[in-house]
N, C-alpha and C. Protein backbone atom coordinates (compact mmCIF):
# COMPACT_ATOMS: atom_id res chain seq x y z
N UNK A 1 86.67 96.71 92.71
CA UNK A 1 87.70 97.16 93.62
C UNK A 1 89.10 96.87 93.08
N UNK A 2 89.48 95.80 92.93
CA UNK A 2 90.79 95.07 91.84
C UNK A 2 91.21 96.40 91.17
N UNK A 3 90.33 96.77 89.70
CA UNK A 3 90.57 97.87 89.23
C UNK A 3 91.27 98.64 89.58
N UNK A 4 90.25 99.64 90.83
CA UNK A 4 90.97 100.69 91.76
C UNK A 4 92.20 100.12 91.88
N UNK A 5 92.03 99.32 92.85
CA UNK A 5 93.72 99.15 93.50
C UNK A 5 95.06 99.06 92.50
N UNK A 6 94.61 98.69 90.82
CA UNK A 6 96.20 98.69 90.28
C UNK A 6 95.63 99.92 89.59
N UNK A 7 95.13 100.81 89.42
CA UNK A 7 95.24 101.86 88.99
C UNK A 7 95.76 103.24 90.17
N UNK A 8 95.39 102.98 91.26
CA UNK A 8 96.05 103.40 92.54
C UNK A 8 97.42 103.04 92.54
N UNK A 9 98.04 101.86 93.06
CA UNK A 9 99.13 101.31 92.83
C UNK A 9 100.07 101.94 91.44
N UNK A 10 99.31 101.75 90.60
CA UNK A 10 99.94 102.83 89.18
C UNK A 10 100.27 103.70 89.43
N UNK A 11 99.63 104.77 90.09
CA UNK A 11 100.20 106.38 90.09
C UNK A 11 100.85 106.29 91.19
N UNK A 12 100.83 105.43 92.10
CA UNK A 12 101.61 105.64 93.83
C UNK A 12 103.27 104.92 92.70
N UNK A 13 103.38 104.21 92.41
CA UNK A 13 105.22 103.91 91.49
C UNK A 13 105.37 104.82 90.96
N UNK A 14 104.56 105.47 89.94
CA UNK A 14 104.98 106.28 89.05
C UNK A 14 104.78 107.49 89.52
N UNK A 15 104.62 107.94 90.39
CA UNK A 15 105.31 109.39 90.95
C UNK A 15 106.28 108.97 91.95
N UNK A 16 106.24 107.77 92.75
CA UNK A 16 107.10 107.67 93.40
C UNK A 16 108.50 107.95 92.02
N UNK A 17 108.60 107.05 90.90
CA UNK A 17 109.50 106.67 90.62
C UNK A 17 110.47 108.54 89.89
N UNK A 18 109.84 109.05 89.68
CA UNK A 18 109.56 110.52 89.41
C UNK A 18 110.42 111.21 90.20
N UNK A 19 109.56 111.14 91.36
CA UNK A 19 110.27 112.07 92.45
C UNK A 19 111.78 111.59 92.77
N UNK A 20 112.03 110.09 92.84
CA UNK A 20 113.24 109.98 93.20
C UNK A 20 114.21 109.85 92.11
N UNK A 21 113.76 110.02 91.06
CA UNK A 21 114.90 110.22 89.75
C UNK A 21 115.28 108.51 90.11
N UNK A 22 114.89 108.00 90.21
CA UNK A 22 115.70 106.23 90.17
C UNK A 22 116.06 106.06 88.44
N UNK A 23 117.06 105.66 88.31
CA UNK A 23 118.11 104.63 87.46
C UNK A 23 118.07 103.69 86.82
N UNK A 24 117.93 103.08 86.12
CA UNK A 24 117.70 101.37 85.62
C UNK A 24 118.48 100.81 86.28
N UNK A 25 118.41 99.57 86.79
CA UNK A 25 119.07 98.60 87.29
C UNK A 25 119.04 98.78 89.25
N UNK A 26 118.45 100.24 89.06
CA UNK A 26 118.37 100.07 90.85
C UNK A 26 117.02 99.35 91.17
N UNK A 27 116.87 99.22 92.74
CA UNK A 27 116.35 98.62 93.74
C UNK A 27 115.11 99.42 94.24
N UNK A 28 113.93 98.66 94.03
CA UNK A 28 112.63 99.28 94.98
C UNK A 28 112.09 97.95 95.61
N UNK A 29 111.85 98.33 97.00
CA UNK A 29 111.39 97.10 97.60
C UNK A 29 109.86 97.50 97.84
N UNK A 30 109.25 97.04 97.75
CA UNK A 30 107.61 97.10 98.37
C UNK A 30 107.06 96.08 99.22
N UNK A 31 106.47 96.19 100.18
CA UNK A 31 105.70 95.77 101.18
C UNK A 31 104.28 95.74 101.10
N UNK A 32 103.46 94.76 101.21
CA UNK A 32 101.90 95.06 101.01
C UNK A 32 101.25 93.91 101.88
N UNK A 33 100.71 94.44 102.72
CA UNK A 33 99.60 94.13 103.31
C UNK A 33 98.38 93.62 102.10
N UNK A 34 97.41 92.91 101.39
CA UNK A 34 96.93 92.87 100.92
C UNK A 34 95.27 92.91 102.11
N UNK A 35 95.45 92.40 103.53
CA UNK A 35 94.61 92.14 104.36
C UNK A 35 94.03 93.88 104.53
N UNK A 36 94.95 94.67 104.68
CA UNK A 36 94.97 95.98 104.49
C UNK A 36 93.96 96.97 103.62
N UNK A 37 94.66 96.19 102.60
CA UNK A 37 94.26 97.03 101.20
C UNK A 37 92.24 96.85 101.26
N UNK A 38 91.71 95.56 101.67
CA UNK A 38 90.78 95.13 101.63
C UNK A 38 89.66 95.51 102.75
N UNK A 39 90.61 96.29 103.78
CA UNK A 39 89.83 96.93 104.77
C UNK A 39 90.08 96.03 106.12
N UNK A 40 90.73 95.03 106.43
CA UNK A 40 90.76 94.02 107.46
C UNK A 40 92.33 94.51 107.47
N UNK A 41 92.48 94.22 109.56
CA UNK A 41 93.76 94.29 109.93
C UNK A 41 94.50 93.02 109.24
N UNK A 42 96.03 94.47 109.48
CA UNK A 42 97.03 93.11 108.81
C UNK A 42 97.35 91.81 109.18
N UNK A 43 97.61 90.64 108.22
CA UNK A 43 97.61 89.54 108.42
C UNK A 43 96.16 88.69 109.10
N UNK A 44 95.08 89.42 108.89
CA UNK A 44 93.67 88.83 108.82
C UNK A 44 92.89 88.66 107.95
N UNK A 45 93.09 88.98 106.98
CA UNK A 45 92.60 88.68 105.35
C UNK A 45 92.64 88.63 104.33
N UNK A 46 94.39 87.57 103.91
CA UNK A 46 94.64 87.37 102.94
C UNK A 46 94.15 87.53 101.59
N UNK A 47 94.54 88.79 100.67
CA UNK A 47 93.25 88.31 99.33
C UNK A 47 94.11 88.58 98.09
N UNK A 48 94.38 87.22 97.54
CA UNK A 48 95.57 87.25 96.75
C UNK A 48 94.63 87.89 95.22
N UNK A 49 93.41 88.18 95.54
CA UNK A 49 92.91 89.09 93.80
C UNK A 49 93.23 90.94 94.31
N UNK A 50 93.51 91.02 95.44
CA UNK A 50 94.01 92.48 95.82
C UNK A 50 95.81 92.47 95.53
N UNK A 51 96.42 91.41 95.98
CA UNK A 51 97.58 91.23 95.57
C UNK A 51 97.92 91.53 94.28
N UNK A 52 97.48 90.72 93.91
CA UNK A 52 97.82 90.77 92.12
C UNK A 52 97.24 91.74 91.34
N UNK A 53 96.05 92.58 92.09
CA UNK A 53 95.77 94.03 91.29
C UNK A 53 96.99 95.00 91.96
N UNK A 54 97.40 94.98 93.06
CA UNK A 54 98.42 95.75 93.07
C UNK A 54 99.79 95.39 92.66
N UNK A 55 100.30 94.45 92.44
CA UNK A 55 101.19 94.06 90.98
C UNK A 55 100.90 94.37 90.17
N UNK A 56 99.76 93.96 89.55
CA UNK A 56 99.84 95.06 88.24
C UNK A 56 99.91 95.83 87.97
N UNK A 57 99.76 96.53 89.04
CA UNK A 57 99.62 98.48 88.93
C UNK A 57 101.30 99.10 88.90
N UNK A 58 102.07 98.01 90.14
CA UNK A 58 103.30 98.34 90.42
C UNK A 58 104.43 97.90 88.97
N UNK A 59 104.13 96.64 88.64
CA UNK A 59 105.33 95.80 88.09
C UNK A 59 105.82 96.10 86.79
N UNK A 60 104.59 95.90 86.31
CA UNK A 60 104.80 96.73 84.67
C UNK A 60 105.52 98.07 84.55
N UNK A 61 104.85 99.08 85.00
CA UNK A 61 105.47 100.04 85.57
C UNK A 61 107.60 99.95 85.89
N UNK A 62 107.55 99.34 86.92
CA UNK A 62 109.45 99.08 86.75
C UNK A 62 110.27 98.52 85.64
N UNK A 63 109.27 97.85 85.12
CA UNK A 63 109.87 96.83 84.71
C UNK A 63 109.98 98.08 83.02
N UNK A 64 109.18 99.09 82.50
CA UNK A 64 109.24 99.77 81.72
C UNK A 64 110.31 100.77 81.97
N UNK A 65 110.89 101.03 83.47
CA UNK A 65 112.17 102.31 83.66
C UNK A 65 113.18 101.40 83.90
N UNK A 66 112.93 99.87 83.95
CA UNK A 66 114.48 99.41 84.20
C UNK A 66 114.65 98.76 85.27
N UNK A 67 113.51 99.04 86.37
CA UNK A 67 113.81 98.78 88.12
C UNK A 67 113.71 97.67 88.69
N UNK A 68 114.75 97.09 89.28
CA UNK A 68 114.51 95.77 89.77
C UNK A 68 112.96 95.90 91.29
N UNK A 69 112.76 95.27 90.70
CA UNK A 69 111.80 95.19 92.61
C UNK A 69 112.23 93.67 93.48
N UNK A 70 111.65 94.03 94.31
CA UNK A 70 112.62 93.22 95.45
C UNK A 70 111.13 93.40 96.62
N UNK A 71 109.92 92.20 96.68
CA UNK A 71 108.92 92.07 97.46
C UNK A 71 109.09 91.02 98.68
N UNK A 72 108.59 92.47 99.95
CA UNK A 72 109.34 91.77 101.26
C UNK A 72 107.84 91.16 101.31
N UNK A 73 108.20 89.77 102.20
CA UNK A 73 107.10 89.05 102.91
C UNK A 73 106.98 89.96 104.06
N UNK A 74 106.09 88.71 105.05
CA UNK A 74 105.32 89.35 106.59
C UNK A 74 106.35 88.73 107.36
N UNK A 75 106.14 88.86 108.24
CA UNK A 75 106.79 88.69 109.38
C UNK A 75 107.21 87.07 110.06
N UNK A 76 106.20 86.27 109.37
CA UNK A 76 105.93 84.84 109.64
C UNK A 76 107.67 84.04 108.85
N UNK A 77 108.12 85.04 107.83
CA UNK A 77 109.33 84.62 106.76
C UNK A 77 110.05 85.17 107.50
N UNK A 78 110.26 86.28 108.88
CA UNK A 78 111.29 87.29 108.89
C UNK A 78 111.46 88.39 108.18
N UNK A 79 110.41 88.92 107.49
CA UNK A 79 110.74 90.10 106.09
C UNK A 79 111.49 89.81 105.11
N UNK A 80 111.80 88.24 104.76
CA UNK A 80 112.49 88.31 103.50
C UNK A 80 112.40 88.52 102.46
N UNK A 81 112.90 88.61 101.53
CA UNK A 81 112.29 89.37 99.85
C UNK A 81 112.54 88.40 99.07
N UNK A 82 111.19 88.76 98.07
CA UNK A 82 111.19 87.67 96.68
C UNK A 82 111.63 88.82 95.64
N UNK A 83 112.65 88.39 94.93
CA UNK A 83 113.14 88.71 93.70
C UNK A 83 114.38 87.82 92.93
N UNK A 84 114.16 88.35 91.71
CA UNK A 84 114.98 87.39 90.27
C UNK A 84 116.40 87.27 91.39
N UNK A 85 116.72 86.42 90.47
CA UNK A 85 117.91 85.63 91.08
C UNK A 85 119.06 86.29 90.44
N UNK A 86 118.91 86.79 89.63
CA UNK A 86 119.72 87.71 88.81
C UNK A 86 120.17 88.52 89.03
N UNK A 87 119.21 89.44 89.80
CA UNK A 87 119.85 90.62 90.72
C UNK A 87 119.67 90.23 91.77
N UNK A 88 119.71 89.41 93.11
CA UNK A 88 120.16 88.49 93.98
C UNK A 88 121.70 88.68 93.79
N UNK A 89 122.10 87.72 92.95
CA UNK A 89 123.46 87.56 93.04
C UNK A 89 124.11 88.60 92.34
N UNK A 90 123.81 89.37 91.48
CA UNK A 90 124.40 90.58 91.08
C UNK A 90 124.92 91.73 92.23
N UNK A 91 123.71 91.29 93.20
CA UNK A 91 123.85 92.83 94.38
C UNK A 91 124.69 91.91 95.53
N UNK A 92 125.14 90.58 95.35
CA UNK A 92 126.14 89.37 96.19
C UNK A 92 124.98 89.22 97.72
N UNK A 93 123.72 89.51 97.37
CA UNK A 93 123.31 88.90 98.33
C UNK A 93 122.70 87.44 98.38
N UNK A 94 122.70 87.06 99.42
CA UNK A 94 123.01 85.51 99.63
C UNK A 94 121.16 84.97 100.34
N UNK A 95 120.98 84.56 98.96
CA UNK A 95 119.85 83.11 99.14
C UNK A 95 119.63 82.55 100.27
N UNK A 96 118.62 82.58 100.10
CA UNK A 96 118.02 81.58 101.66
C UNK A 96 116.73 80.68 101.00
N UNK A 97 116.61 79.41 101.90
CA UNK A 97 115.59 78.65 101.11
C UNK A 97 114.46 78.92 101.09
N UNK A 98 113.39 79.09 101.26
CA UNK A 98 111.90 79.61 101.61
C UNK A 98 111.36 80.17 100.70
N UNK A 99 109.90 79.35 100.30
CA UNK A 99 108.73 79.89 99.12
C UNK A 99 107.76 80.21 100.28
N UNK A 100 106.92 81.30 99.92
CA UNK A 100 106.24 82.21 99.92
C UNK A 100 105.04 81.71 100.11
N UNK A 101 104.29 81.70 101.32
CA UNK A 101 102.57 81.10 100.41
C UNK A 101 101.39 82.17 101.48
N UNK A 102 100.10 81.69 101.00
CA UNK A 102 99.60 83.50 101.68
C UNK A 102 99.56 83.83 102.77
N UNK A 103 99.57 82.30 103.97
CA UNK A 103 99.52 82.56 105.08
C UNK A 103 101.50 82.76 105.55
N UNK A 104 101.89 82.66 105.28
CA UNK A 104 103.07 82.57 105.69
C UNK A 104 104.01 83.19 104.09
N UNK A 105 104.38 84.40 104.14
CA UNK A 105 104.77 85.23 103.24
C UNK A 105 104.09 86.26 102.91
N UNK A 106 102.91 86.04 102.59
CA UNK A 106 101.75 86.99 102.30
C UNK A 106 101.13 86.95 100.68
N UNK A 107 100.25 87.26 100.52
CA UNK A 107 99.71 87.40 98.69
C UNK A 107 100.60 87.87 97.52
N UNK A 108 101.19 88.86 98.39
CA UNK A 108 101.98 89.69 97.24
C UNK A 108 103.29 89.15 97.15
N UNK A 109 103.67 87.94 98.43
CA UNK A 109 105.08 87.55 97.76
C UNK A 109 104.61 86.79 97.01
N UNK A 110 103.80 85.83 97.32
CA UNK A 110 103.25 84.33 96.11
C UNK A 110 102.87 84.99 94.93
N UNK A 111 102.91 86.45 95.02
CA UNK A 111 101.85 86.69 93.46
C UNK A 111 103.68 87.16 92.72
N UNK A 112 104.43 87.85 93.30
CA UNK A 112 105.75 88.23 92.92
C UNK A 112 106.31 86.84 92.57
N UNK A 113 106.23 85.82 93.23
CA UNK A 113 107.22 84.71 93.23
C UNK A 113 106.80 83.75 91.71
N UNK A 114 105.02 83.79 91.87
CA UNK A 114 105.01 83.53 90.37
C UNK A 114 104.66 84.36 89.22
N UNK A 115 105.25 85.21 89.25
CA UNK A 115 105.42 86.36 88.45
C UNK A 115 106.85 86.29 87.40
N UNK A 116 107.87 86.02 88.44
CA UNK A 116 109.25 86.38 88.49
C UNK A 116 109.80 85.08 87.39
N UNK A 117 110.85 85.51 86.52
CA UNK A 117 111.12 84.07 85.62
C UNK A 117 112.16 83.37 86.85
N UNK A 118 112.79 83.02 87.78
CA UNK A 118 113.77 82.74 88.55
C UNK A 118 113.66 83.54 90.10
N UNK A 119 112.52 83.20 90.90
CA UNK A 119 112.65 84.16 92.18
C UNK A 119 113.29 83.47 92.99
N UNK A 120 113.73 83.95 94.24
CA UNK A 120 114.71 83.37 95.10
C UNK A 120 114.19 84.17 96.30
N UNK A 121 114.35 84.31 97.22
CA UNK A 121 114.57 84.62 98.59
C UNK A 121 115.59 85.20 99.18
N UNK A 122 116.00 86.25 99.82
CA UNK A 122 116.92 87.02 100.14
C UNK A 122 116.44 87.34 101.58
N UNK A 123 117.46 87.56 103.34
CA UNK A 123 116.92 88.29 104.07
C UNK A 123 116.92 89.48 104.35
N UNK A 124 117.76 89.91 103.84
CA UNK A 124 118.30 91.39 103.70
C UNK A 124 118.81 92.22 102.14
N UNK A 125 118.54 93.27 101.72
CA UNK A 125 118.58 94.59 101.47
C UNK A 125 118.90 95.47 101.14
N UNK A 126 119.52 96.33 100.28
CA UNK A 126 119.47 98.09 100.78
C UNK A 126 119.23 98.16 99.10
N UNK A 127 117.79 98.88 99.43
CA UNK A 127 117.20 99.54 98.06
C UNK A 127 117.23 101.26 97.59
N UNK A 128 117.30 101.38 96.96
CA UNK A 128 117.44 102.87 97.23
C UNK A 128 115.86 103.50 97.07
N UNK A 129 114.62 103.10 96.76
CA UNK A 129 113.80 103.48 97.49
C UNK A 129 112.51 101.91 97.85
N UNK A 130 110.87 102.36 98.22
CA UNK A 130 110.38 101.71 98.48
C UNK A 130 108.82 102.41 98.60
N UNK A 131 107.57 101.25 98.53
CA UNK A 131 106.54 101.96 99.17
C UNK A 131 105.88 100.56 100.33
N UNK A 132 105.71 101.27 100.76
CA UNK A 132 105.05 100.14 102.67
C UNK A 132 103.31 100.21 102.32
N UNK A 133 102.63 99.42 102.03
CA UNK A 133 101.47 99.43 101.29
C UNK A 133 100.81 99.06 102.87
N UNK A 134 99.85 99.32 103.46
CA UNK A 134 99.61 99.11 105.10
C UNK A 134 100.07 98.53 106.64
N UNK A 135 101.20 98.90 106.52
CA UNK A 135 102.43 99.28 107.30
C UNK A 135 102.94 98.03 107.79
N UNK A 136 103.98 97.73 106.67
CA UNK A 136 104.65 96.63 106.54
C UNK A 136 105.79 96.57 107.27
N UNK A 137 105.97 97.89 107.47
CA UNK A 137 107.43 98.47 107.55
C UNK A 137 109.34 97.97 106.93
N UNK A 138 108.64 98.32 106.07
CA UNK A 138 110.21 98.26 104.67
C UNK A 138 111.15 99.01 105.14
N UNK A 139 111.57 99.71 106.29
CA UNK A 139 112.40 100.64 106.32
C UNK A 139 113.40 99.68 106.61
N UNK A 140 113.30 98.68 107.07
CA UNK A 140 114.85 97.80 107.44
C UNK A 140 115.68 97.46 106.02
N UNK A 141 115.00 97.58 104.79
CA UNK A 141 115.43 97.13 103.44
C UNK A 141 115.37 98.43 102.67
N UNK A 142 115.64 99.40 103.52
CA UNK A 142 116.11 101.01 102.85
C UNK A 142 117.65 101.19 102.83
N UNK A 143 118.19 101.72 102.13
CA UNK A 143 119.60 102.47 102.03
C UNK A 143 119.37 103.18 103.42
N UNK A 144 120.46 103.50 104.26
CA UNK A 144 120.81 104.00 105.21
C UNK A 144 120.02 105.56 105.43
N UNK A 145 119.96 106.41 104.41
CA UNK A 145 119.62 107.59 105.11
C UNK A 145 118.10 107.49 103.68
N UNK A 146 116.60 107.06 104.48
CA UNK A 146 116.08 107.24 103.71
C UNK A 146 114.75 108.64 103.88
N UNK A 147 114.29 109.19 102.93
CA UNK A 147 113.47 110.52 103.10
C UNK A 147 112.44 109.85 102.25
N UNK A 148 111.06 110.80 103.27
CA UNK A 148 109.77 110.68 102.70
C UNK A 148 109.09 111.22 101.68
N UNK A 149 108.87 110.23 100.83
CA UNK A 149 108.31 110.85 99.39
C UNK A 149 106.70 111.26 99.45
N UNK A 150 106.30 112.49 99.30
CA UNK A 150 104.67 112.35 99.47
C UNK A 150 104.03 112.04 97.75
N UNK A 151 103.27 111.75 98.07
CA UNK A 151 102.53 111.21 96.27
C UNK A 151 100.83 111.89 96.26
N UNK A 152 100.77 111.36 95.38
CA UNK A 152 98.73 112.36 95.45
C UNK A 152 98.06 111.29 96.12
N UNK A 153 98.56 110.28 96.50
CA UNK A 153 96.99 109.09 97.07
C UNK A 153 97.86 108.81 98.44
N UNK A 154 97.05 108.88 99.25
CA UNK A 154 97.67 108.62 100.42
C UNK A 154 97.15 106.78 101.16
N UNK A 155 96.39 106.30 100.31
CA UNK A 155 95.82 104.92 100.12
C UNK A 155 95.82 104.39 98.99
N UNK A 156 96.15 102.94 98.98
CA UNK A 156 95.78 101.79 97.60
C UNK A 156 94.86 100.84 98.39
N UNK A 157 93.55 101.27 97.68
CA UNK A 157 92.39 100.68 98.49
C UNK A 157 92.13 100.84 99.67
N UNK A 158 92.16 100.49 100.91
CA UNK A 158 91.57 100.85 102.68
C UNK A 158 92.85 101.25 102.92
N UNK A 159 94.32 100.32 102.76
CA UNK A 159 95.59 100.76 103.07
C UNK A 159 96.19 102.17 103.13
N UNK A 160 96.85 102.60 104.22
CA UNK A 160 97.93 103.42 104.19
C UNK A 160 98.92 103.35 103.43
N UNK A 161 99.33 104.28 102.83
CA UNK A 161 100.79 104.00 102.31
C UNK A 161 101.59 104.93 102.68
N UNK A 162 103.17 104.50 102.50
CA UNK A 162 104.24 105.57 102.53
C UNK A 162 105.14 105.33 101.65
N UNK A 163 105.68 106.35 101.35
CA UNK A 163 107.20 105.96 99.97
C UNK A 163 108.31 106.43 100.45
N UNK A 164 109.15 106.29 100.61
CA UNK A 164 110.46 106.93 100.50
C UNK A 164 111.77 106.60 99.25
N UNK A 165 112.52 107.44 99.28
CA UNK A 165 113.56 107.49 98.64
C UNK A 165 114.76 107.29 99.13
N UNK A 166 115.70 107.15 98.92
CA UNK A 166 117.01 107.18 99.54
C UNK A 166 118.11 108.63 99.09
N UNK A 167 119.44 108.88 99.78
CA UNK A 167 120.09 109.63 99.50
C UNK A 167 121.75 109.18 99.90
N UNK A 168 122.44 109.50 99.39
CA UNK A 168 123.29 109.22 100.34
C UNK A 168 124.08 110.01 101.66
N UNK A 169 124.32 109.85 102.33
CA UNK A 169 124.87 110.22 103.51
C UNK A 169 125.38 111.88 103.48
N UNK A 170 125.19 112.80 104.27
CA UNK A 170 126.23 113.52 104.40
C UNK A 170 127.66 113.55 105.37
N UNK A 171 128.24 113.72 104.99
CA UNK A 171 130.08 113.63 105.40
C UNK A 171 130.77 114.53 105.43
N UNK A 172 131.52 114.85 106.50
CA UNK A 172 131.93 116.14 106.69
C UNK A 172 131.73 117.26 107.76
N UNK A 173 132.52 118.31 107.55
CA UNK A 173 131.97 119.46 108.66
C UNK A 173 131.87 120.63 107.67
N UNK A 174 131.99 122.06 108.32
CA UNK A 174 131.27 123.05 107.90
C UNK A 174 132.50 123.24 106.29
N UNK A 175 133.54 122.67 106.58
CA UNK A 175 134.19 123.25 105.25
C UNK A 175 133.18 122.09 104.35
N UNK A 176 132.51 121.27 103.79
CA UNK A 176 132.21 120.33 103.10
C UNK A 176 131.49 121.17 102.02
N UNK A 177 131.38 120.95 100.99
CA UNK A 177 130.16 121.18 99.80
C UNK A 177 129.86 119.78 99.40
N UNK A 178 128.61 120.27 99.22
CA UNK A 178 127.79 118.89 99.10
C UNK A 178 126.92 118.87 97.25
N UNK A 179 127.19 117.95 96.63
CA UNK A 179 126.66 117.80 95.27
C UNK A 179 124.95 118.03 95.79
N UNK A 180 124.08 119.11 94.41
CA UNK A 180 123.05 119.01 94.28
C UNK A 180 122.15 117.91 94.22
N UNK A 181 121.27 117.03 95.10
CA UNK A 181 121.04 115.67 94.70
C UNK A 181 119.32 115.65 94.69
């Protein structure tokens, strides 16, 4: 099953990352249920070898176009995110103390946190896209106006998923032209 899930996880980034034309140096946040992925409701069955097959599927992957990731915990942290400290303070968002562990953070932050050369904790956000791996709900750590990306797998393992992208805003009235985006 492991397998599946980072080879799933593989093609769910890499068309995500596709469709939204992302940048080096931008922001994807991901959310994962790992209790999910395994077939058990969320936050009932921690399984940090589903975690870390879907890191692998995801991380390598960004880390080959450039993309920072930014992994929100559960709800027990508030949704805060584990990522490098590097781009933390690069994007001036401000540290908070709290490590990650499976009952309280979830698998995939502890598997991100020791992953990361310098992770830190952040409570807030704005990525320009994301995927919600069994409905984490990442949309609070989206750029303001975000749109739904569809991909070919609509699951990584038992989980639902969703992706979106970001855009920026439209502004203006009927005289406006708007750049092709």
């Amino acid at each position: 099953m492991c397998e599946e899930i980072t080879q799933q996880a593989r093609t769910v980034v890499t068309e995500l990352l596709e469709q939204a034309k992302m940048k080096p140096g931008q922001l994807m946040v991901v959310g994962c249920s790992s209790s999910e992925m395994v077939g058990l409701r969320i936050g009932k069955g921690s399984s940090m070898e589903a975690a870390q097959a879907a890191f692998a599927g995801i991380y390598p992957v960004l880390q080959e176009h450039g993309i920072n990731l930014a992994v929100q915990c559960c709800e027990h942290l508030n949704r805060s995110l584990i990522l490098e400290r590097e781009v933390a303070e690069s994007r001036g968002y401000e540290i908070v103390n709290v490590k990650p562990q499976p009952h309280a953070g979830g698998s995939f932050a502890v598997t991100a946190w020791n992953a990361f050369r310098d992770p830190v904790a952040v409570e807030t956000i704005s990525a320009e896209a994301g995927i919600d791996i069994g409905g984490t709900l990442i949309g609070m750590h989206l750029r303001r106006v975000a749109v739904p990306v569809r991909v070919s797998l609509k699951k990584i393992g038992e989980a639902n998923i969703l992706c979106a992208r970001t855009r920026p805003k439209y502004v203006g009235g009927p005289r406006a032209i708007y750049q092709d985006m």
